[in-house]
Protein backbone atom coordinates (compact mmCIF):
# COMPACT_ATOMS: atom_id res chain seq x y z
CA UNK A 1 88.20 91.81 109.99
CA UNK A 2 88.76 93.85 106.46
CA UNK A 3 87.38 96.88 105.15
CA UNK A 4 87.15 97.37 101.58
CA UNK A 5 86.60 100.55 99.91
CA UNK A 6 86.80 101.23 96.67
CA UNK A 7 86.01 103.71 93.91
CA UNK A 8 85.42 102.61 90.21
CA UNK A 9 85.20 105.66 87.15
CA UNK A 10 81.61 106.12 86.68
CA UNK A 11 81.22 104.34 83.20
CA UNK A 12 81.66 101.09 85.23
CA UNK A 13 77.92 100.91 86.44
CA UNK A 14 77.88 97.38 85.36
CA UNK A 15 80.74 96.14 87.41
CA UNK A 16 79.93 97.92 90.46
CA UNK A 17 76.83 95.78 90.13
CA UNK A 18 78.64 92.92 90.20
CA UNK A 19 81.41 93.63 92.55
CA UNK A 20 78.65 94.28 95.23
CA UNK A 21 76.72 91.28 94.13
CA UNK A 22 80.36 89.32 94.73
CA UNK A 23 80.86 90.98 98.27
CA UNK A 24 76.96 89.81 99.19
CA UNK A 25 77.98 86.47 98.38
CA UNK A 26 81.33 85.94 100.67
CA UNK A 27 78.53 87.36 103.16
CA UNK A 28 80.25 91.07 103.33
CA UNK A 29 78.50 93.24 105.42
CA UNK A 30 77.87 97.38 103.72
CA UNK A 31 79.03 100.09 105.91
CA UNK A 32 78.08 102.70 102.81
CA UNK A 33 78.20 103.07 99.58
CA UNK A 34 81.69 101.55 98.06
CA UNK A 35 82.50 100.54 102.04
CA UNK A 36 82.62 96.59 103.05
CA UNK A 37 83.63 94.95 105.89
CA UNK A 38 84.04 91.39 105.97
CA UNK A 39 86.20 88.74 107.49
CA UNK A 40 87.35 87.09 104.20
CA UNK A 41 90.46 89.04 103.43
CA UNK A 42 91.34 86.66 101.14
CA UNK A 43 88.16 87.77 98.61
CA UNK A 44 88.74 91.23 99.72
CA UNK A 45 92.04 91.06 98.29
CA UNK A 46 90.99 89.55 94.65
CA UNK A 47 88.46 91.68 94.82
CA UNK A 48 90.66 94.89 95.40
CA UNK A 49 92.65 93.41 93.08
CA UNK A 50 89.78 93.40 90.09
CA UNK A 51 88.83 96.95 91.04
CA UNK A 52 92.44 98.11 90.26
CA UNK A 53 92.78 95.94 87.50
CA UNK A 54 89.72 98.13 85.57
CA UNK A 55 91.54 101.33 86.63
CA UNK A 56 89.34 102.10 89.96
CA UNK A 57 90.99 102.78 93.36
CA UNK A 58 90.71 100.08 96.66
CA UNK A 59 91.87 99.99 99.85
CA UNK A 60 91.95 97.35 102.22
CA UNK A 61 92.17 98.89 105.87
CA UNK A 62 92.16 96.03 108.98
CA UNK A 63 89.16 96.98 111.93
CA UNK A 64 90.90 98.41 114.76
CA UNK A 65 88.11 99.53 117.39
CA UNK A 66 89.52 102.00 120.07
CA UNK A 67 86.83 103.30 121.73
């Protein structure tokens, strides 16, 4: 299991749209705002990808439950 998280500049209202849109449809699950967790890591990745690609941040941490 993935977690995305991400951070876009703010003029990029439109794609954050769409990138959450995208993460709906592989059937990611919202944490909070800009947080995903999903067991895709391959769409995580292109999506990370396309978020740094537009000059955002992303970071794709694995789910490690200790307690």
């Amino acid at each position: 299991m993935g977690i995305l998280i991400f951070d876009l500049p703010r003029e990029e209202t439109t794609l954050n749209v769409k990138i959450n849109r995208t993460l709906k449809s592989i059937g990611a699950e919202k944490i909070q705002n800009s947080v995903w967790k999903s067991e895709n890591l391959k769409e995580l990745m292109k999506i990370a990808l396309w978020v740094r690609n537009v000059g955002g941040e992303a970071k794709i941490l694995e789910e490690n439950v200790i307690f």
